[in-house]
Protein backbone atom coordinates (compact mmCIF):
# COMPACT_ATOMS: atom_id res chain seq x y z
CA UNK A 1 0.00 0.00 0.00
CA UNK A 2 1.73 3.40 -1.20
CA UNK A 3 0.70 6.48 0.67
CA UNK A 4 0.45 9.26 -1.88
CA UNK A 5 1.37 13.10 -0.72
CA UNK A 6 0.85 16.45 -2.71
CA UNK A 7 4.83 17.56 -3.36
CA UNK A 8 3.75 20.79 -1.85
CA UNK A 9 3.37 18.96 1.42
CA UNK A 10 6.78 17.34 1.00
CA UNK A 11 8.81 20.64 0.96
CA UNK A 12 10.93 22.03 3.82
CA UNK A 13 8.94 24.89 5.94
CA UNK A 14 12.69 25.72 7.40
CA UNK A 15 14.92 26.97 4.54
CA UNK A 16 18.00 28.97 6.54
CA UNK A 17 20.79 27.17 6.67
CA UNK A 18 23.24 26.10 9.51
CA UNK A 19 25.70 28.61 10.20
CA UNK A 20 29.46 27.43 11.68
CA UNK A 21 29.60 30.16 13.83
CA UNK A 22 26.33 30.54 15.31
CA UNK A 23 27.18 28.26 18.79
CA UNK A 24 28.21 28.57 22.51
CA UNK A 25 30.19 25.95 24.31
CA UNK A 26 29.88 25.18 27.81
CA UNK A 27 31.85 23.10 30.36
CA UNK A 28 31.41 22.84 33.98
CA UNK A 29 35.17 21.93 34.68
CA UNK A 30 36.33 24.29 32.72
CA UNK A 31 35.08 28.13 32.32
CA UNK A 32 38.02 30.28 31.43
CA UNK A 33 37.86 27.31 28.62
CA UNK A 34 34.42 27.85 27.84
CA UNK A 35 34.86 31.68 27.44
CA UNK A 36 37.72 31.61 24.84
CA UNK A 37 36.34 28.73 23.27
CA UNK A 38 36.98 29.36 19.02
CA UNK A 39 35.59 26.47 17.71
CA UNK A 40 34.04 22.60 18.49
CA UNK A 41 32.91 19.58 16.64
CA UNK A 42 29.77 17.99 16.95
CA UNK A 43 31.01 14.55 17.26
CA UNK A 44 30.38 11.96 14.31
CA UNK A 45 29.40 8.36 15.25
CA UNK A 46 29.79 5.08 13.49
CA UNK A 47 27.50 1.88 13.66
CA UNK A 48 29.52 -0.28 11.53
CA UNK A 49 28.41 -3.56 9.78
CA UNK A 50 28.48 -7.27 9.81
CA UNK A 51 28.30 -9.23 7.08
CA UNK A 52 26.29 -12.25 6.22
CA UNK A 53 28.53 -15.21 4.09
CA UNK A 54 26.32 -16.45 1.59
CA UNK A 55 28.11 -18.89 -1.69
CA UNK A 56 27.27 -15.75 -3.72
CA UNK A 57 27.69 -12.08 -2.68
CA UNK A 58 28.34 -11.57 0.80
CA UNK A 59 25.32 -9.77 2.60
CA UNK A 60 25.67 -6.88 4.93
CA UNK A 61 24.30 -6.32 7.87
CA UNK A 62 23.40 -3.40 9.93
CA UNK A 63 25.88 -3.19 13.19
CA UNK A 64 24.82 -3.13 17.03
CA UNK A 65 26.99 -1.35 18.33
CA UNK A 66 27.50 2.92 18.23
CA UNK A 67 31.32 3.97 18.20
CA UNK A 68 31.54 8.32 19.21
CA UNK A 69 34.19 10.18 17.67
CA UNK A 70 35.93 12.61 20.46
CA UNK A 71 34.85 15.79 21.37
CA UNK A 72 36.94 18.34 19.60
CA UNK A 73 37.60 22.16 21.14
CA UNK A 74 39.83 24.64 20.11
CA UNK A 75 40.24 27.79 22.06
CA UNK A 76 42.32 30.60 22.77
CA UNK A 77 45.10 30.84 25.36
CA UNK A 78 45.08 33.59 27.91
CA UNK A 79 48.59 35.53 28.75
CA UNK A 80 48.78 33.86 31.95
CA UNK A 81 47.92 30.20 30.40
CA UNK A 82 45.32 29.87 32.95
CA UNK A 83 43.13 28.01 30.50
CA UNK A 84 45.14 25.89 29.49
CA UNK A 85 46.94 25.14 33.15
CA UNK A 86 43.41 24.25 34.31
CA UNK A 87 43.13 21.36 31.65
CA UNK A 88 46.78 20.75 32.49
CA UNK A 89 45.99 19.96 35.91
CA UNK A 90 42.78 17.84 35.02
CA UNK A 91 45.07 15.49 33.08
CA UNK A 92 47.58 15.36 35.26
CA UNK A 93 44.61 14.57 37.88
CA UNK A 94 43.75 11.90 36.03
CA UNK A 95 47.11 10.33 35.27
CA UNK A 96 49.67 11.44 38.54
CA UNK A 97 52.80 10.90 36.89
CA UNK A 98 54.33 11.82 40.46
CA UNK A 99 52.46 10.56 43.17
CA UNK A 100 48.84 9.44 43.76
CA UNK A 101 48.54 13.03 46.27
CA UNK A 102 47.72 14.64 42.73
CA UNK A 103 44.54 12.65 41.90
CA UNK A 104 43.24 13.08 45.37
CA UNK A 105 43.63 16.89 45.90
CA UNK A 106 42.17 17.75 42.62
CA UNK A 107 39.37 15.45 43.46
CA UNK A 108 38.96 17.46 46.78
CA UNK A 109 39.79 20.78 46.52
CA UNK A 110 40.38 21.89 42.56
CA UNK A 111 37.58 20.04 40.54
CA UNK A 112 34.74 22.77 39.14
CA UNK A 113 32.69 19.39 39.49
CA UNK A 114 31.00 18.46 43.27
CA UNK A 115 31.43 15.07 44.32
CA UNK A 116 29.10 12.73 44.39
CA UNK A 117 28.04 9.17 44.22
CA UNK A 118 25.62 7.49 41.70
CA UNK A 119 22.81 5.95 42.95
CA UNK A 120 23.55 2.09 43.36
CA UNK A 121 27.22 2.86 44.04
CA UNK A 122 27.63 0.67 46.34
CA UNK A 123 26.56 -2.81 44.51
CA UNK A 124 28.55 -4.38 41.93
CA UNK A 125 28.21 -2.46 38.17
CA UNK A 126 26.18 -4.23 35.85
CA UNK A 127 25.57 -4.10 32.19
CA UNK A 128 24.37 -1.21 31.19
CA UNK A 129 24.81 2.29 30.65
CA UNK A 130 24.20 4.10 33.79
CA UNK A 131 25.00 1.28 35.94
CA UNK A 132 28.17 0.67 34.42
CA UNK A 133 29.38 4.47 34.96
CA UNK A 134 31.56 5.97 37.09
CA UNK A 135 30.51 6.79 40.75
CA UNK A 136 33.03 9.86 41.39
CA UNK A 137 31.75 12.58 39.32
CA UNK A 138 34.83 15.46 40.33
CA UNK A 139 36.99 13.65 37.64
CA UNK A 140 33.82 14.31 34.75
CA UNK A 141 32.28 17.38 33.75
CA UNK A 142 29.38 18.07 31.60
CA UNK A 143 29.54 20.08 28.34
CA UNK A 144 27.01 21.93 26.36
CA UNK A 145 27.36 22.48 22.57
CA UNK A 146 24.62 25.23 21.98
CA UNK A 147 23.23 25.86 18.65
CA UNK A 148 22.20 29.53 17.77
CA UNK A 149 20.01 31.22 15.52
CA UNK A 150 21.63 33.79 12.84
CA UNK A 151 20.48 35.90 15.67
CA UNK A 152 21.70 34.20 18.31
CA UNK A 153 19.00 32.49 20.01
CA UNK A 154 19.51 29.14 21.46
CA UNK A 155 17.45 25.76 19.19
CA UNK A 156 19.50 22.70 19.96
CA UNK A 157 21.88 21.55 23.01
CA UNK A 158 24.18 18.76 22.45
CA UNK A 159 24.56 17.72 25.99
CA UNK A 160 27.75 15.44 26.88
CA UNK A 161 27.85 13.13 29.73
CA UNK A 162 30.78 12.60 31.50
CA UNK A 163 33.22 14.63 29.81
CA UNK A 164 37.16 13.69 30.51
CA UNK A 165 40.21 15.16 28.15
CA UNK A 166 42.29 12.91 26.39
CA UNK A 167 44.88 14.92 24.84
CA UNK A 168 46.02 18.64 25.49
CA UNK A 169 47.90 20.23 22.01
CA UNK A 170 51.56 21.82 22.54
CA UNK A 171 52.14 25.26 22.65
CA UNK A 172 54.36 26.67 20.16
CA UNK A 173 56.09 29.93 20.57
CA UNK A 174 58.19 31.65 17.69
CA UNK A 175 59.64 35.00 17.64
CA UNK A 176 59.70 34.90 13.82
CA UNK A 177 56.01 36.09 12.36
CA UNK A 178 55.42 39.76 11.47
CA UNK A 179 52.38 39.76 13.07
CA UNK A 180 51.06 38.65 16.34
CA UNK A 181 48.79 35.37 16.08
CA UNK A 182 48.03 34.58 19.56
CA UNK A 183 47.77 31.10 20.99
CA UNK A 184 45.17 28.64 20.27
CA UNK A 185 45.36 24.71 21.55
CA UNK A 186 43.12 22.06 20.87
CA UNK A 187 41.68 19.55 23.26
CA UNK A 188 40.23 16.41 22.93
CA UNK A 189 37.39 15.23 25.10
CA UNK A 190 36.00 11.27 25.43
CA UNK A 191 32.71 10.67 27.24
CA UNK A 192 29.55 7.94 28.06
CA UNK A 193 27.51 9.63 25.37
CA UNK A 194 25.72 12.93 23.76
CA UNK A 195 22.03 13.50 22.73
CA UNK A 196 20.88 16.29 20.80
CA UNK A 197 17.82 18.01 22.37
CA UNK A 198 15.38 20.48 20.54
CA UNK A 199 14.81 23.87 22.16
């Protein structure tokens, strides 16, 4: 049974298209970040494929299982690096190279992030996504990619869960250009997952 529709009814009522600079990006951990924040990606994801032998042309399959790129941010650097000395020290959290002291006291007393415990904490993790997550929340932040209008007004939030860097870009410094081009680093973010919410 076909379902026939007039191809008036079939055309788009919204015809302005996406700007890249219409956004606002916000993270909990991190808001001299935030406020020099020059650009972010809205992370791809991947489902993959399995295929089906057959004696003739192998059949594919649709996949199970979602794979999230990383959350990508680019921002600028202050004078006094304290934006990026603040993901510095989250890293560094995360990984102590010197001593396990470093883990604990950004847990305590330099995490934007208020500790707390997950409900069912306590009993052994199970399968699943919120089960299976991390009790300690000062080590994760949550970010908010915001979506603007062309004049400026807020439609979709891409909310991240459990937001952790994974790699911190160098800082290059070079007495040779003409003209100033102040610092920018890029950061990469992994976390549990995103969903996109209408305004």
């Amino acid at each position: 049974m076909t379902t026939e529709q007039s191809p008036l009814s079939r055309q788009p009522t919204k015809l302005d298209y996406a700007s890249p600079t219409q956004f606002k990006f916000g993270i909990v951990q991190l808001p001299k970040v935030e406020f020099f924040t020059t650009s972010a990606t809205l992370p791809g994801i991947n489902m993959g494929s399995a295929v089906f032998p057959t004696p003739y042309k192998d059949i594919p399959v649709m996949g199970d299982k979602l794979t999230y790129d990383n959350l990508s941010v680019s921002f600028l650097v202050d004078e006094h690096l304290e934006n990026y000395i603040s993901l510095h020290e989250w890293m560094t959290a995360i990984g102590f190279p010197e001593n396990r002291s470093q883990f604990s006291t950004f847990r305590s007393s330099t995490s934007n992030t208020p500790t707390e415990t997950r409900a069912k904490s306590d009993q052994q993790p199970t399968i699943g996504l919120v089960e299976a997550s991390t009790p300690d929340r000062s080590m994760y932040g949550d970010a908010t990619l915001t979506i603007l209008t062309n004049k400026n007004n807020p439609i979709v939030e891409v909310r991240f869960r459990d937001v952790y860097p994974v790699s911190l870009s160098a800082l290059q410094y070079d007495q040779s250009p003409t003209d100033v081009q102040y610092l920018t680093a890029d950061v990469d973010f992994d976390y549990t997952i995103y969903e996109i919410v209408t305004l």
